[in-house]
PDB file of N, CA and C in Angstrom:
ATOM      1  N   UNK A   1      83.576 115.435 121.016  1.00  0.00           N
ATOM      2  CA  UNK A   1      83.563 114.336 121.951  1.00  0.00           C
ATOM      3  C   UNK A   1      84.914 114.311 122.657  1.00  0.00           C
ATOM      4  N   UNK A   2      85.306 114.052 124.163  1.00  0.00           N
ATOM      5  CA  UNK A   2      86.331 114.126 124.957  1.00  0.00           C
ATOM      6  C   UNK A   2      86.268 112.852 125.705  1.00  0.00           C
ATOM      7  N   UNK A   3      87.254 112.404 125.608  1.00  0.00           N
ATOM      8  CA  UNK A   3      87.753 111.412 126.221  1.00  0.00           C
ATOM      9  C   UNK A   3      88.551 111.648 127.573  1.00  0.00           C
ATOM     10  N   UNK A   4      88.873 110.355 128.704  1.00  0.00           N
ATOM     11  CA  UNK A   4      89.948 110.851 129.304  1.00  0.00           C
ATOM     12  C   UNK A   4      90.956 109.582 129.345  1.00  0.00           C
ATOM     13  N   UNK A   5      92.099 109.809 129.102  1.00  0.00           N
ATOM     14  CA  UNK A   5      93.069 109.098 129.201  1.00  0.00           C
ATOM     15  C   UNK A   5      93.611 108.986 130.520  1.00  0.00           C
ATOM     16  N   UNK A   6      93.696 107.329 131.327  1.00  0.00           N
ATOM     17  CA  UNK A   6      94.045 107.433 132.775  1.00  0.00           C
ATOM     18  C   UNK A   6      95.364 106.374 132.515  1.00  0.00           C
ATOM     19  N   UNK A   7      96.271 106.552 133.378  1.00  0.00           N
ATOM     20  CA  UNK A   7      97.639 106.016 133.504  1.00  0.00           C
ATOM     21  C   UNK A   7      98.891 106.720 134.042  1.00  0.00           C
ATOM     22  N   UNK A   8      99.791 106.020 134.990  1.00  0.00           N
ATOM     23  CA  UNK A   8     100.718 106.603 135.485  1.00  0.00           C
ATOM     24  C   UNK A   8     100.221 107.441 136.514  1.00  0.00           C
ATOM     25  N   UNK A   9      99.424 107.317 137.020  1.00  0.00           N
ATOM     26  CA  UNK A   9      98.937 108.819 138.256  1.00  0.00           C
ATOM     27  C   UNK A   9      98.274 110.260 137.842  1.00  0.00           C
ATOM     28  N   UNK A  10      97.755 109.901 136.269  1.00  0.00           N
ATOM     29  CA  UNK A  10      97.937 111.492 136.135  1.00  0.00           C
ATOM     30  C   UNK A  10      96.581 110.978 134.552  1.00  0.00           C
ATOM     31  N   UNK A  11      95.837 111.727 134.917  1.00  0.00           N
ATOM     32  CA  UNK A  11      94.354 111.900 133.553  1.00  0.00           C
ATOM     33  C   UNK A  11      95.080 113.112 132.650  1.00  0.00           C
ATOM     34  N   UNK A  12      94.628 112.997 131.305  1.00  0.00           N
ATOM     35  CA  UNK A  12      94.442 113.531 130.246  1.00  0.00           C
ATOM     36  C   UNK A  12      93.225 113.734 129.780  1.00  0.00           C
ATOM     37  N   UNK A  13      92.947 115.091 128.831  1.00  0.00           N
ATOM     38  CA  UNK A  13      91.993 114.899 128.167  1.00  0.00           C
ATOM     39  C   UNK A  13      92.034 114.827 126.905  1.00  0.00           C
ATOM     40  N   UNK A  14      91.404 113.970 126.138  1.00  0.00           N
ATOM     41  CA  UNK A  14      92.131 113.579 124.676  1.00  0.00           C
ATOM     42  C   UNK A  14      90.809 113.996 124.017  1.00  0.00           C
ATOM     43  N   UNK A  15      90.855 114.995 123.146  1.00  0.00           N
ATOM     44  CA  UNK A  15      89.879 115.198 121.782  1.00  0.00           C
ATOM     45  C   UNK A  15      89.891 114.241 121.073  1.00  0.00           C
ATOM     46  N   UNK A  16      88.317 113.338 120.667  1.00  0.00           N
ATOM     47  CA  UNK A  16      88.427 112.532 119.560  1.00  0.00           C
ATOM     48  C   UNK A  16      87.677 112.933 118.290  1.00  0.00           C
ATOM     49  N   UNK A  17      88.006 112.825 117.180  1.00  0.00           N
ATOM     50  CA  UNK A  17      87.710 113.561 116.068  1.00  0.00           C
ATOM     51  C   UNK A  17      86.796 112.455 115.018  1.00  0.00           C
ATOM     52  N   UNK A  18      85.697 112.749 114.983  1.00  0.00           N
ATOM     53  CA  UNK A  18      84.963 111.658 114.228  1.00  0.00           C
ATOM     54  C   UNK A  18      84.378 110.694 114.503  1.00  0.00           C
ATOM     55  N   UNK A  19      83.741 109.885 113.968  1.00  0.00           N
ATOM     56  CA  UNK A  19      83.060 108.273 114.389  1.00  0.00           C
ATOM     57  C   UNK A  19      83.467 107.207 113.572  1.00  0.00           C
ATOM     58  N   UNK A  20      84.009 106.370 114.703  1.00  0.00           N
ATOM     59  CA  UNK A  20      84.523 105.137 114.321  1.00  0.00           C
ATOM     60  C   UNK A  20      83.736 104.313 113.198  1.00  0.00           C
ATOM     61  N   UNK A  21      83.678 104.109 112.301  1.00  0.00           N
ATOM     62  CA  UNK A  21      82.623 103.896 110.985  1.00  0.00           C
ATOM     63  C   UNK A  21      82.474 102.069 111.084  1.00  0.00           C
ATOM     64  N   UNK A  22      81.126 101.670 111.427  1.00  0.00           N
ATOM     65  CA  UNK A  22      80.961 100.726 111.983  1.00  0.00           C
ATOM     66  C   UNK A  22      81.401  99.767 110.718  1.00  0.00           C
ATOM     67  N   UNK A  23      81.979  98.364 110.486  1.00  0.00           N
ATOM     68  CA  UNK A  23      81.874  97.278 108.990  1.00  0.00           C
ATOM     69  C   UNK A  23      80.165  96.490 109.269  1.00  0.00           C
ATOM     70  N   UNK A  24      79.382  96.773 110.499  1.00  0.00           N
ATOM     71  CA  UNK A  24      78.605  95.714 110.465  1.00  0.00           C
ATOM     72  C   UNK A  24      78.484  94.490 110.642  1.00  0.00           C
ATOM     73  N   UNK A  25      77.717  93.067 110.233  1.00  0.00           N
ATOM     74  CA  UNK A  25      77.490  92.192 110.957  1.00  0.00           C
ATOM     75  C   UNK A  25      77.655  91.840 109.115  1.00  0.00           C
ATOM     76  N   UNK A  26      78.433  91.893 108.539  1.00  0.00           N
ATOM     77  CA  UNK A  26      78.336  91.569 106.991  1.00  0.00           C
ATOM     78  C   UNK A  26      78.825  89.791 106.944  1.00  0.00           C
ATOM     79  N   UNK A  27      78.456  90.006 105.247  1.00  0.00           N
ATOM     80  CA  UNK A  27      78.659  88.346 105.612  1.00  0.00           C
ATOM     81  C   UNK A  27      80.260  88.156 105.166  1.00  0.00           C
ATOM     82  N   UNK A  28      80.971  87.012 105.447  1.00  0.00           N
ATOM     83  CA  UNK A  28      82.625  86.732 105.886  1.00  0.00           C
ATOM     84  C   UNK A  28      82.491  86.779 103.487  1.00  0.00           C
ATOM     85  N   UNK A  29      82.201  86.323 103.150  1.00  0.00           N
ATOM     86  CA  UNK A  29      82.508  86.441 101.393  1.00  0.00           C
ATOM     87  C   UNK A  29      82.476  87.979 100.900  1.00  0.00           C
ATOM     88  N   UNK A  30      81.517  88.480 101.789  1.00  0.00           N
ATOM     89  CA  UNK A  30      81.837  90.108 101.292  1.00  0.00           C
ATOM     90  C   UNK A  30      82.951  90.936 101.435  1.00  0.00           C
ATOM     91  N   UNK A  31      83.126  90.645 102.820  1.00  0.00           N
ATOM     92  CA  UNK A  31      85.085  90.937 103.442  1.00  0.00           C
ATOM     93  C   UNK A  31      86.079  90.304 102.288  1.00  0.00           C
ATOM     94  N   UNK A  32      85.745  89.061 102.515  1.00  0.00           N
ATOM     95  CA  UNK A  32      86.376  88.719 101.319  1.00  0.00           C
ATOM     96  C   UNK A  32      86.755  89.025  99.909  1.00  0.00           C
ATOM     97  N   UNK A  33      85.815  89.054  99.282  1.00  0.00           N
ATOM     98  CA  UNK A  33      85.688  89.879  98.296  1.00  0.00           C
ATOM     99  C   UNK A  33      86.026  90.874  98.243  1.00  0.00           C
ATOM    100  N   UNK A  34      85.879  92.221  99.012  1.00  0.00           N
ATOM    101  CA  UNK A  34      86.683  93.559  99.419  1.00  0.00           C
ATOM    102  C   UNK A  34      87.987  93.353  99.592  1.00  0.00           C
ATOM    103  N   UNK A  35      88.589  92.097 100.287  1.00  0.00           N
ATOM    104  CA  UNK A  35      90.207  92.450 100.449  1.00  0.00           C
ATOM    105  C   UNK A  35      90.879  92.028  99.455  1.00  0.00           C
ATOM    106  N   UNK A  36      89.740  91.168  98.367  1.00  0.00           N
ATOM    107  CA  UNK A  36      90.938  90.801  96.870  1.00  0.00           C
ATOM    108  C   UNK A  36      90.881  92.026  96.160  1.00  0.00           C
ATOM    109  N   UNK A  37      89.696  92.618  96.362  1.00  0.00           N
ATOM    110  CA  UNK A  37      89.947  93.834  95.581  1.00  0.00           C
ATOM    111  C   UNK A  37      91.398  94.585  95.617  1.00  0.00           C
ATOM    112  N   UNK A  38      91.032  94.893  96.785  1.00  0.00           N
ATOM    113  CA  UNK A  38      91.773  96.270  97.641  1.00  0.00           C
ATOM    114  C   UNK A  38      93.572  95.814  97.409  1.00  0.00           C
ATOM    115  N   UNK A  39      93.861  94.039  97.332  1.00  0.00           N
ATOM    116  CA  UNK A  39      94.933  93.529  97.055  1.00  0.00           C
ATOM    117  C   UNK A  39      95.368  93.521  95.678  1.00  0.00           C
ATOM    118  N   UNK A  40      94.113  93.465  94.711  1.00  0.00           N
ATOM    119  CA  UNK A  40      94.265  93.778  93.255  1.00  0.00           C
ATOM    120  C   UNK A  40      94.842  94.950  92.650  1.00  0.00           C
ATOM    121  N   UNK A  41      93.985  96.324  93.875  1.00  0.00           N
ATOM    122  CA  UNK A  41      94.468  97.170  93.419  1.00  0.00           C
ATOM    123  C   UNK A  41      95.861  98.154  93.733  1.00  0.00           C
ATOM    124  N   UNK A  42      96.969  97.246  94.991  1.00  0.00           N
ATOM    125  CA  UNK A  42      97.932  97.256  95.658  1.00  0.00           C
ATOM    126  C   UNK A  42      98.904  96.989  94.460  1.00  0.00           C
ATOM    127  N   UNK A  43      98.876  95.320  94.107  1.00  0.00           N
ATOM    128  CA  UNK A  43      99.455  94.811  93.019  1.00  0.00           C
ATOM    129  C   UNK A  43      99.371  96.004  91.376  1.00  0.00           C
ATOM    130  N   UNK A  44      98.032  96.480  91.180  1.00  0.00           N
ATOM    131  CA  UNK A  44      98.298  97.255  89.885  1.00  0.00           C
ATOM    132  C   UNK A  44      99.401  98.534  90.859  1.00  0.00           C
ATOM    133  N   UNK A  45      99.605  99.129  91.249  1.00  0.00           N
ATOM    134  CA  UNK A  45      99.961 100.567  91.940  1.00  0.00           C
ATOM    135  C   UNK A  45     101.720  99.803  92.397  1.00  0.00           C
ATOM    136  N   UNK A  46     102.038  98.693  92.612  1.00  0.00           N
ATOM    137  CA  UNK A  46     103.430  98.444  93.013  1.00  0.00           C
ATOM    138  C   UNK A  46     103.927  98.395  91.911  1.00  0.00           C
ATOM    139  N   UNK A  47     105.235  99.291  91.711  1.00  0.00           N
ATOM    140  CA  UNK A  47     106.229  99.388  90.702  1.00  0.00           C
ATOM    141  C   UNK A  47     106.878  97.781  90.107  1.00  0.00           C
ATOM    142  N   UNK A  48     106.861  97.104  91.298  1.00  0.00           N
ATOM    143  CA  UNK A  48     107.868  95.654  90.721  1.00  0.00           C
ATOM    144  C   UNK A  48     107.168  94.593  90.390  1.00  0.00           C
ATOM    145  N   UNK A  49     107.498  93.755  89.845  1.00  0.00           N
ATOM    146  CA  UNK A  49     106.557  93.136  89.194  1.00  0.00           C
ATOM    147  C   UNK A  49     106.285  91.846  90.074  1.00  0.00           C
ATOM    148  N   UNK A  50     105.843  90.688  90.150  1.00  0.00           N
ATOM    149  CA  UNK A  50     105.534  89.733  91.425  1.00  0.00           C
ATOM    150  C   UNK A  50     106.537  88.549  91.032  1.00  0.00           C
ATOM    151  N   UNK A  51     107.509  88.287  91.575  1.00  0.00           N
ATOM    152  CA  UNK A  51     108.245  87.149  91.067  1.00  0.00           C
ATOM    153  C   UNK A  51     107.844  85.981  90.985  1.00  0.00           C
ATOM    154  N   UNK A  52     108.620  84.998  89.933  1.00  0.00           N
ATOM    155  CA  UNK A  52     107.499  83.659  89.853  1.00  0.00           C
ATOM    156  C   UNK A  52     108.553  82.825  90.986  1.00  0.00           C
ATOM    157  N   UNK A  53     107.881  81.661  91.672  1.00  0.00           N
ATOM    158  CA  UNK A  53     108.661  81.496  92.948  1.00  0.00           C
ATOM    159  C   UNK A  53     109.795  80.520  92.776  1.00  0.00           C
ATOM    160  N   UNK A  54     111.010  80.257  93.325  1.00  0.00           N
ATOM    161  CA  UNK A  54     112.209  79.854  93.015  1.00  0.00           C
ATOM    162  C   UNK A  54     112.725  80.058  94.225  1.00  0.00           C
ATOM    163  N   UNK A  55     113.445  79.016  94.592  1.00  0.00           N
ATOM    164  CA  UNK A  55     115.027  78.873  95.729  1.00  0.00           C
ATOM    165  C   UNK A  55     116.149  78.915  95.224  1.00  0.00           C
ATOM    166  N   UNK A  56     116.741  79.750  96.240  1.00  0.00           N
ATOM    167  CA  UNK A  56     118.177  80.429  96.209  1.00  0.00           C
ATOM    168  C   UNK A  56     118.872  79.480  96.996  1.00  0.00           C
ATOM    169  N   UNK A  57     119.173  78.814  96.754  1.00  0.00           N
ATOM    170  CA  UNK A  57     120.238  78.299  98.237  1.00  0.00           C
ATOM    171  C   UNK A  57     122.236  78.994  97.895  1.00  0.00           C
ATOM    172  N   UNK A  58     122.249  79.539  99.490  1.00  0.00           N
ATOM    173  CA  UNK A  58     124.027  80.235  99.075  1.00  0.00           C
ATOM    174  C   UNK A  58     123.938  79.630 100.336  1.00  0.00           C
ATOM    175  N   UNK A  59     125.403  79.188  99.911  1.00  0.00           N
ATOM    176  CA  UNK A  59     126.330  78.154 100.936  1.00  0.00           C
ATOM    177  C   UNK A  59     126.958  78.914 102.123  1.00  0.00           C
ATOM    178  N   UNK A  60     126.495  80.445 102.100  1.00  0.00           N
ATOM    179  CA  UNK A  60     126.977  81.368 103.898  1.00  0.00           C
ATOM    180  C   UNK A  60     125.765  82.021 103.331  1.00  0.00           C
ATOM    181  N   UNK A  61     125.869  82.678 104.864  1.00  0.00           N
ATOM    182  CA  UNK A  61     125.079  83.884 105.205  1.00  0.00           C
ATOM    183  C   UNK A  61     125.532  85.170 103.966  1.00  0.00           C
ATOM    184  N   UNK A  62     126.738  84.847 104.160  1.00  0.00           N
ATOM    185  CA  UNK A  62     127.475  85.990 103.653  1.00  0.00           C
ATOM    186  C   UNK A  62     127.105  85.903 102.046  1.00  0.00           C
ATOM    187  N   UNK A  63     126.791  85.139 101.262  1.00  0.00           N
ATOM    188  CA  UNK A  63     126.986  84.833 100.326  1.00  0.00           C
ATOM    189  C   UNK A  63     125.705  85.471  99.529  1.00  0.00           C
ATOM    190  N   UNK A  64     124.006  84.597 100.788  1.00  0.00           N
ATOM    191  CA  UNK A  64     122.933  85.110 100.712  1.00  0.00           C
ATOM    192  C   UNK A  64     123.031  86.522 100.464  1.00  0.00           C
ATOM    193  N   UNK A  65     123.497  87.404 101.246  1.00  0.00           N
ATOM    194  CA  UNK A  65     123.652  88.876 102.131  1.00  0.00           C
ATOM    195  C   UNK A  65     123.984  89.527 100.752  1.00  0.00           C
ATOM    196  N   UNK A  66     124.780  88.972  99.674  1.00  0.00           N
ATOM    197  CA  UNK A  66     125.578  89.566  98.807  1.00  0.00           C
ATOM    198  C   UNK A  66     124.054  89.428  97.871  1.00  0.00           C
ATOM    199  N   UNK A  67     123.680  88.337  97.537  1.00  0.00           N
ATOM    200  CA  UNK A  67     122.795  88.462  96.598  1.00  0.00           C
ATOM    201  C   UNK A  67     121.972  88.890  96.360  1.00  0.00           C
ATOM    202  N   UNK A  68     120.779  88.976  97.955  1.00  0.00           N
ATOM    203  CA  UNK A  68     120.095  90.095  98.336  1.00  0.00           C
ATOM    204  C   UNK A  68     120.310  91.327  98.133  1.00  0.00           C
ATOM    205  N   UNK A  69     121.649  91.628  98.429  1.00  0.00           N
ATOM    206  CA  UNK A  69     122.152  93.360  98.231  1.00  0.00           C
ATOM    207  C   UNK A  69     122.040  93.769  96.646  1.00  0.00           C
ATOM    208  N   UNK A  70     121.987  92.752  95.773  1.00  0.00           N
ATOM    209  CA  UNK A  70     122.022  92.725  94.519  1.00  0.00           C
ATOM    210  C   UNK A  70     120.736  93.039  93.922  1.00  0.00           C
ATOM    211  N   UNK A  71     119.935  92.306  94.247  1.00  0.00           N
ATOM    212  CA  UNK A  71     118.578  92.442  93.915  1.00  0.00           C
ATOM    213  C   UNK A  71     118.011  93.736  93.610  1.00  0.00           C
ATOM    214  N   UNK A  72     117.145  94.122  92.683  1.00  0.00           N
ATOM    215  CA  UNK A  72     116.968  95.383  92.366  1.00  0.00           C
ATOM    216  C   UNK A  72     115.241  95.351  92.864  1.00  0.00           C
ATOM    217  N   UNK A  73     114.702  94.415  92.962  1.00  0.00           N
ATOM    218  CA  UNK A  73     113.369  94.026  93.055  1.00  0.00           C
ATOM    219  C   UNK A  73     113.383  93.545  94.590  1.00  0.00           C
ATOM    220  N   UNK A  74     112.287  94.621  95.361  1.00  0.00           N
ATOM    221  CA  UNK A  74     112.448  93.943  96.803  1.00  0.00           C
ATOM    222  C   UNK A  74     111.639  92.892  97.113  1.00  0.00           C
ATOM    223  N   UNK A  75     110.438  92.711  96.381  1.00  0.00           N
ATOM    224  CA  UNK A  75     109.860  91.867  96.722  1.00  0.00           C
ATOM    225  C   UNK A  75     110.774  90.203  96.710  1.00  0.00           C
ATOM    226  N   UNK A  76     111.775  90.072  96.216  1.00  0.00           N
ATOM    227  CA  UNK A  76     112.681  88.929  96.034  1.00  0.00           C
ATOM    228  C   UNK A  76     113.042  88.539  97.472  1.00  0.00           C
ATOM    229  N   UNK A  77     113.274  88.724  98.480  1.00  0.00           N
ATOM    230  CA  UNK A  77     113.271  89.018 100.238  1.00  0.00           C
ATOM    231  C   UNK A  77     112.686  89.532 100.690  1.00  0.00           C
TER     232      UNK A  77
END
């Protein structure tokens, strides 16, 4: 299948490789359901662990900047 790409004064022809794989007219809980998965299985596969939630307050930027740099866990910022 060939496409043509138009812009700037000047066509291309662009090879497209495959078919766009339709999701359907599904129902919105099934999506749903698929993206806790797919988030379940993100969370098992990330090395760091999920922090439990807590405020930092540092009295500069600079101070923040330092503690951040500290952090060994990125999900913390």
């Amino acid at each position: 299948m060939r496409g043509i790409l138009r812009g700037m004064g000047e066509e291309q022809i662009v090879k497209m490789v495959g078919r766009r794989q339709s999701l359907g007219n599904g129902d919105p809980r099934e999506f749903l359901m698929r993206a806790m998965a797919l988030q379940e299985s993100v969370e098992r596969l990330n090395p760091y662990p999920k922090p439990r939630g807590f405020v930092f307050k540092a009295r500069t930027w600079e101070d923040y900047e330092r503690w951040r740099k500290s952090q060994s866990n990125p999900r913390l910022w």
